[in-house]
PDB file of N, CA and C in Angstrom:
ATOM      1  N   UNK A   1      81.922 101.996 101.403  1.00  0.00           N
ATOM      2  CA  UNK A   1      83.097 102.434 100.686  1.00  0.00           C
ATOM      3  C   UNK A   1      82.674 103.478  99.659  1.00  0.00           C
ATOM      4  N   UNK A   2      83.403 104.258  99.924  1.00  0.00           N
ATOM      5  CA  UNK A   2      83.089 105.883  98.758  1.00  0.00           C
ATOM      6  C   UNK A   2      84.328 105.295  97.823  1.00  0.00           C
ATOM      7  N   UNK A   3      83.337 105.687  96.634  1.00  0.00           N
ATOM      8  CA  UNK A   3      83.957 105.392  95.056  1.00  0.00           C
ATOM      9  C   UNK A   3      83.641 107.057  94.318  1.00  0.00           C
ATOM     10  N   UNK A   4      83.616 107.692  95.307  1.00  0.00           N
ATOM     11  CA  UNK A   4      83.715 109.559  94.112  1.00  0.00           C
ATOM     12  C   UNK A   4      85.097 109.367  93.980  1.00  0.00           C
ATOM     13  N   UNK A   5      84.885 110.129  92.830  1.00  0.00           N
ATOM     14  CA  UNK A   5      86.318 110.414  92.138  1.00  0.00           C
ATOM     15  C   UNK A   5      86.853 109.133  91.571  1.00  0.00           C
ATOM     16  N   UNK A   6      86.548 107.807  91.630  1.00  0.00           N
ATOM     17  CA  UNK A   6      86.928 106.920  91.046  1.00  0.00           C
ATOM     18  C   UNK A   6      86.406 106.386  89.785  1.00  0.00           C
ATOM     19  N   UNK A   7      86.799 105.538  88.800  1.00  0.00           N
ATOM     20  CA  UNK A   7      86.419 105.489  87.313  1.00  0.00           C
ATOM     21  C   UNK A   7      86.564 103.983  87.227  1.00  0.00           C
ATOM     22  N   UNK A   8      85.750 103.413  86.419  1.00  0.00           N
ATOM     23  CA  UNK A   8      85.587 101.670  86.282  1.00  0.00           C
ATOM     24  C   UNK A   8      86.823 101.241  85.370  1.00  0.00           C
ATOM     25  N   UNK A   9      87.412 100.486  85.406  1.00  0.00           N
ATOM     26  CA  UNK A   9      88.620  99.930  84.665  1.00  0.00           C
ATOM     27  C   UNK A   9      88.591 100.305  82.985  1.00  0.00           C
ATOM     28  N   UNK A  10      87.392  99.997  82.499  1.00  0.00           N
ATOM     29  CA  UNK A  10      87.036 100.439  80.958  1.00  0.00           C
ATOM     30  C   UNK A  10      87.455 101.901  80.830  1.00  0.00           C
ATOM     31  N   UNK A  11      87.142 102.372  81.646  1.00  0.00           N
ATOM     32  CA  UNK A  11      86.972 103.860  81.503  1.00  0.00           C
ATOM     33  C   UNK A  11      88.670 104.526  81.019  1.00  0.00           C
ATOM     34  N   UNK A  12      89.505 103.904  82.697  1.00  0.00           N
ATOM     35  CA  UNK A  12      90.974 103.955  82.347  1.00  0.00           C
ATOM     36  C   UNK A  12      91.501 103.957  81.505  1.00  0.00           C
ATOM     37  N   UNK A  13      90.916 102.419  80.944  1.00  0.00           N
ATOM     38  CA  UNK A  13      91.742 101.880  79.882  1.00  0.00           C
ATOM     39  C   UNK A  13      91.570 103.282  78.359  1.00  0.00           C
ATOM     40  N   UNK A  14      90.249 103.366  78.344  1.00  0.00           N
ATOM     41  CA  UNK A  14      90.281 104.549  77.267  1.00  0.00           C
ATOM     42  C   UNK A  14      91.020 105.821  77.728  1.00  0.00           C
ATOM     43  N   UNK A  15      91.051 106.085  78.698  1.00  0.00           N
ATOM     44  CA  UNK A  15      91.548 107.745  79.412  1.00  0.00           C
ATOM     45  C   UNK A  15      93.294 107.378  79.034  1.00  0.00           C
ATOM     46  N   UNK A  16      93.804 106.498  79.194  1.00  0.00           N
ATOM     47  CA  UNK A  16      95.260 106.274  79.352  1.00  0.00           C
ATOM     48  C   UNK A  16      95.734 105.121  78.299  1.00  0.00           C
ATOM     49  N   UNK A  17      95.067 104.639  77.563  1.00  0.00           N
ATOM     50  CA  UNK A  17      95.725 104.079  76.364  1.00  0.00           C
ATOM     51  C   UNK A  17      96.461 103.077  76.932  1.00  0.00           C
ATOM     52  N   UNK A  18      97.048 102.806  78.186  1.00  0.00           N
ATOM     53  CA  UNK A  18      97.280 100.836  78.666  1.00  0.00           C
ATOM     54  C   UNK A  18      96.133 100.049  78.764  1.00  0.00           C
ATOM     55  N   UNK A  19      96.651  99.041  78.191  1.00  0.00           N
ATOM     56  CA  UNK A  19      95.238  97.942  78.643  1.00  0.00           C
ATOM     57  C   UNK A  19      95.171  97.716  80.484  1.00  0.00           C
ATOM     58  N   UNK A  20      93.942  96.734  80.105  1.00  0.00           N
ATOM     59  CA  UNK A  20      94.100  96.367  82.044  1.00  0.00           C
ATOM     60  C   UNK A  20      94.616  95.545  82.246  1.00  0.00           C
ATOM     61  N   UNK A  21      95.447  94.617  81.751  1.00  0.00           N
ATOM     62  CA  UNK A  21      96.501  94.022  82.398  1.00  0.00           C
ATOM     63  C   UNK A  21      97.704  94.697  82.691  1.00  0.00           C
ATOM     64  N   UNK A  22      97.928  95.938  81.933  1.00  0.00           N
ATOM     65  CA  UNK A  22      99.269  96.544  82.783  1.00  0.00           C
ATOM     66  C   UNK A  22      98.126  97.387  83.668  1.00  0.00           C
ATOM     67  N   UNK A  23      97.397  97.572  83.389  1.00  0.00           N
ATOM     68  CA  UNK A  23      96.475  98.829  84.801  1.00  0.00           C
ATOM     69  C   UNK A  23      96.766  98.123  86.142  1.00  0.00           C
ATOM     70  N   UNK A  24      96.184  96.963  85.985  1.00  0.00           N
ATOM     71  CA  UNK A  24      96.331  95.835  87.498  1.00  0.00           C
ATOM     72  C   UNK A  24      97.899  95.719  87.694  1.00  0.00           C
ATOM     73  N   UNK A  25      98.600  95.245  86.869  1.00  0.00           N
ATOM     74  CA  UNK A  25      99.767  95.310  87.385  1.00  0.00           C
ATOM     75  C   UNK A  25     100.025  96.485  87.972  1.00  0.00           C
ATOM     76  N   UNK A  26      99.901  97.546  87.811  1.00  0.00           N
ATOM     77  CA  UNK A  26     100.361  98.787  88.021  1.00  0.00           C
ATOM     78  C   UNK A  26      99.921  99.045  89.360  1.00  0.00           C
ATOM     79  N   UNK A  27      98.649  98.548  89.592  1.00  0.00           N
ATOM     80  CA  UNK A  27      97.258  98.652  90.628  1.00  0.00           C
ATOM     81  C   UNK A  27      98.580  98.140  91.748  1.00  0.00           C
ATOM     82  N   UNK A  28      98.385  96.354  91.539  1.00  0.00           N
ATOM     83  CA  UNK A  28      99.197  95.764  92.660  1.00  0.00           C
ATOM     84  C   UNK A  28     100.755  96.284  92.849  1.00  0.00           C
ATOM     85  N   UNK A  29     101.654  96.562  91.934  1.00  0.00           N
ATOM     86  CA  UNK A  29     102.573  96.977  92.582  1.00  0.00           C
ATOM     87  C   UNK A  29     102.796  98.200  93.134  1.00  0.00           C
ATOM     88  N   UNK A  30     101.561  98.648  93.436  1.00  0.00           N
ATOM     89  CA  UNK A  30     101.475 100.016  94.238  1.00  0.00           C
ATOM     90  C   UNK A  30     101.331 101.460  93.376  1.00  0.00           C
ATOM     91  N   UNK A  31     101.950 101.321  92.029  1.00  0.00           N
ATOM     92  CA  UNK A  31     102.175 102.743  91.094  1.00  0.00           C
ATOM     93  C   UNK A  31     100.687 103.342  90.679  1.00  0.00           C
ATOM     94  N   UNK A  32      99.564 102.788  90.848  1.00  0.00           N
ATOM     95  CA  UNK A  32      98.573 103.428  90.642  1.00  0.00           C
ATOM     96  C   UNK A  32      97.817 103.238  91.679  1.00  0.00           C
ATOM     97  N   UNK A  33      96.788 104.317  92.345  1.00  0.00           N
ATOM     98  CA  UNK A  33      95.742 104.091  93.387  1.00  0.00           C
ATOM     99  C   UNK A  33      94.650 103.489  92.364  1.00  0.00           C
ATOM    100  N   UNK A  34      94.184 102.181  93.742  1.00  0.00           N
ATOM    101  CA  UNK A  34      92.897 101.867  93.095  1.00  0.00           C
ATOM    102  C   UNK A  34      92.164 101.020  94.223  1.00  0.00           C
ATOM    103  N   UNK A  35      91.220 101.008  93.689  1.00  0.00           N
ATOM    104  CA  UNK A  35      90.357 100.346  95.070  1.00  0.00           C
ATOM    105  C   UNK A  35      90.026  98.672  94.199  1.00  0.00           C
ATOM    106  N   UNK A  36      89.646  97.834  94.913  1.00  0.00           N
ATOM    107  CA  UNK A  36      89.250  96.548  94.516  1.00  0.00           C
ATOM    108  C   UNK A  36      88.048  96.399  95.186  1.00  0.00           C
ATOM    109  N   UNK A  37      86.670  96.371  94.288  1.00  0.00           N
ATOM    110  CA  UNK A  37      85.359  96.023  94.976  1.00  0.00           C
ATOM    111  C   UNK A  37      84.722  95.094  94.658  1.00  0.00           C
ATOM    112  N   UNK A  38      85.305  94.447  93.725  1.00  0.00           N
ATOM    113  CA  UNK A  38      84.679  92.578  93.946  1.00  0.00           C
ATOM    114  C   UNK A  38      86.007  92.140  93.512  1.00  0.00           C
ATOM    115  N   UNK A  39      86.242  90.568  93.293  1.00  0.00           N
ATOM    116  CA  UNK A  39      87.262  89.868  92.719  1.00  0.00           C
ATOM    117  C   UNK A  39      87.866  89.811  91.627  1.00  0.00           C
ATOM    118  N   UNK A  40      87.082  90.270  90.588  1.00  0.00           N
ATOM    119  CA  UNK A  40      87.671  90.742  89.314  1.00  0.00           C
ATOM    120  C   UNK A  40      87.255  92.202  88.905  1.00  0.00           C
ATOM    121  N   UNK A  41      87.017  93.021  89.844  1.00  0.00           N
ATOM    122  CA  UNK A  41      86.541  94.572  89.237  1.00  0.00           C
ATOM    123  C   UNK A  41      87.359  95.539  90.390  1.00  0.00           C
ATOM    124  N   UNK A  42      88.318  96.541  89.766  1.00  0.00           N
ATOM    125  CA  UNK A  42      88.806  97.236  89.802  1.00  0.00           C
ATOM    126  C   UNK A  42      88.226  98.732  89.816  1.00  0.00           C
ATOM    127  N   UNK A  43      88.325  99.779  90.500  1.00  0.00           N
ATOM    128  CA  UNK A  43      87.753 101.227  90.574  1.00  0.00           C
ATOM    129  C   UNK A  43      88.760 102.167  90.299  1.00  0.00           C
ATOM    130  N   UNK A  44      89.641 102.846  89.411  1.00  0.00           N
ATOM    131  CA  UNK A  44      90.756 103.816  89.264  1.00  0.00           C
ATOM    132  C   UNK A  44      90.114 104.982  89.531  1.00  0.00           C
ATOM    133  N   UNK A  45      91.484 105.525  90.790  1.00  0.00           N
ATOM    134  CA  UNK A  45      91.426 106.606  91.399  1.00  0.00           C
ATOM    135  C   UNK A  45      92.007 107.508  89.582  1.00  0.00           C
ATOM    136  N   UNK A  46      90.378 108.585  89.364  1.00  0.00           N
ATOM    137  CA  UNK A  46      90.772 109.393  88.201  1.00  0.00           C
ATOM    138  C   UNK A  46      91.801 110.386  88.048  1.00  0.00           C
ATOM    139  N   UNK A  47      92.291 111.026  88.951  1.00  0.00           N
ATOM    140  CA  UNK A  47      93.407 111.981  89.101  1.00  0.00           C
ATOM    141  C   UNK A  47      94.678 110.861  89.068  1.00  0.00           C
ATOM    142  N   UNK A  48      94.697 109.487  89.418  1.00  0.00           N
ATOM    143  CA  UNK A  48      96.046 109.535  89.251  1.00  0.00           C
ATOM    144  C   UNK A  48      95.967 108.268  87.835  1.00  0.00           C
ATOM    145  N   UNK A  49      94.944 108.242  87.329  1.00  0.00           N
ATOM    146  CA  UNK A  49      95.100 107.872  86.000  1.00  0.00           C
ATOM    147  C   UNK A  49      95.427 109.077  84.980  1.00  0.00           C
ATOM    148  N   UNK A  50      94.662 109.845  84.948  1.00  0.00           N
ATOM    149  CA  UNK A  50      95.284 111.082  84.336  1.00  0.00           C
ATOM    150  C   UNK A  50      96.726 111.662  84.645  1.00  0.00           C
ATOM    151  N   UNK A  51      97.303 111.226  85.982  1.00  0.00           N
ATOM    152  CA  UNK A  51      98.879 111.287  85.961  1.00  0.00           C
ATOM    153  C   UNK A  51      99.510 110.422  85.224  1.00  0.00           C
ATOM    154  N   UNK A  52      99.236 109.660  85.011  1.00  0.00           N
ATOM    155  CA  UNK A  52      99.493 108.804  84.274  1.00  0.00           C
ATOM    156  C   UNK A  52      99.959 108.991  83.113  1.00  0.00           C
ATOM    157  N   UNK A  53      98.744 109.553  82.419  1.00  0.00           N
ATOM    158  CA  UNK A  53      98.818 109.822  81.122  1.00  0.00           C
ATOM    159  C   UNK A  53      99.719 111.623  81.093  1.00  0.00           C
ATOM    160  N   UNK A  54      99.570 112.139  81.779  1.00  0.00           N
ATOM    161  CA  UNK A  54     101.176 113.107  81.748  1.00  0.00           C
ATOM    162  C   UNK A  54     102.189 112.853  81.714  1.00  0.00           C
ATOM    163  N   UNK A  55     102.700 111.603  82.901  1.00  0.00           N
ATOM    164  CA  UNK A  55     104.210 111.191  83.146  1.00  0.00           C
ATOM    165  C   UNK A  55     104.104 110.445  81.415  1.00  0.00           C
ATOM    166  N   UNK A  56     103.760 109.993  81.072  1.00  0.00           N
ATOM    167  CA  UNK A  56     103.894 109.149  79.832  1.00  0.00           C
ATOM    168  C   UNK A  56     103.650 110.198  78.422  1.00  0.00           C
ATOM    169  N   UNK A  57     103.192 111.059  78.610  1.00  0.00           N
ATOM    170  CA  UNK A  57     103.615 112.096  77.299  1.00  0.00           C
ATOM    171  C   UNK A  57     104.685 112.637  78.010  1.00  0.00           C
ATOM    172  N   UNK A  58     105.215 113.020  79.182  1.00  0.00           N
ATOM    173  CA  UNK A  58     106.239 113.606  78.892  1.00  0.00           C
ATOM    174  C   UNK A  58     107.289 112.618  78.747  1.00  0.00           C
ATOM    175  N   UNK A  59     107.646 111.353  79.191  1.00  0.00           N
ATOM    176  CA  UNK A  59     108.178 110.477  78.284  1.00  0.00           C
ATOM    177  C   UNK A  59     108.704 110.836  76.978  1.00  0.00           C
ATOM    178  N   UNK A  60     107.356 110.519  76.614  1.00  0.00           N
ATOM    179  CA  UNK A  60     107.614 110.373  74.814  1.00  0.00           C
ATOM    180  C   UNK A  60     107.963 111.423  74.267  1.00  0.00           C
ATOM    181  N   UNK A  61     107.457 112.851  74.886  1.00  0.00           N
ATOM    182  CA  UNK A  61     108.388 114.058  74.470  1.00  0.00           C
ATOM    183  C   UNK A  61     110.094 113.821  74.605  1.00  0.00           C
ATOM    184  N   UNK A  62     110.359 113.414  75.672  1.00  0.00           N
ATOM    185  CA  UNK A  62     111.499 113.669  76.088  1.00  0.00           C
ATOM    186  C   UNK A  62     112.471 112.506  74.979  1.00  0.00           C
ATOM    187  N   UNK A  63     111.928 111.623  74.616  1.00  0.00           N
ATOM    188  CA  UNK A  63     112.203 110.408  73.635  1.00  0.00           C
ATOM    189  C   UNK A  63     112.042 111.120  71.709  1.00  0.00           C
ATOM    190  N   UNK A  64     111.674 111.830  72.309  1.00  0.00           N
ATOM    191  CA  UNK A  64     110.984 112.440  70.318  1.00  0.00           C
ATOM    192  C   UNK A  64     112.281 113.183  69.952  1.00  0.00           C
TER     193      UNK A  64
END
């Protein structure tokens, strides 16, 4: 299994300001790509964590 381009859950969590309990949620209900490579460790696909963190400033713009 190729993990380029992917980022360890810690990493997320700093890049995008949710913790990892909404990351996983997010993971399983499909809204974020991510790979699962053991039972409790998670791999975030980095491009769509960084979408992430766009759709959610423009949010808060649009809220300001």
């Amino acid at each position: 299994m190729s993990l380029a381009g992917y980022i360890p859950m810690f990493e997320a969590v700093e890049l995008t300001g949710y913790t990892d309990g909404r990351l996983r949620q997010l993971l399983r209900a499909g809204l974020l790509k991510g790979k699962k490579v053991a039972p409790r460790l998670w791999m975030i696909d980095e491009k769509a964590a960084k979408r992430l963190v766009i759709e959610r400033n423009k949010q808060r713009s649009k809220s300001a």
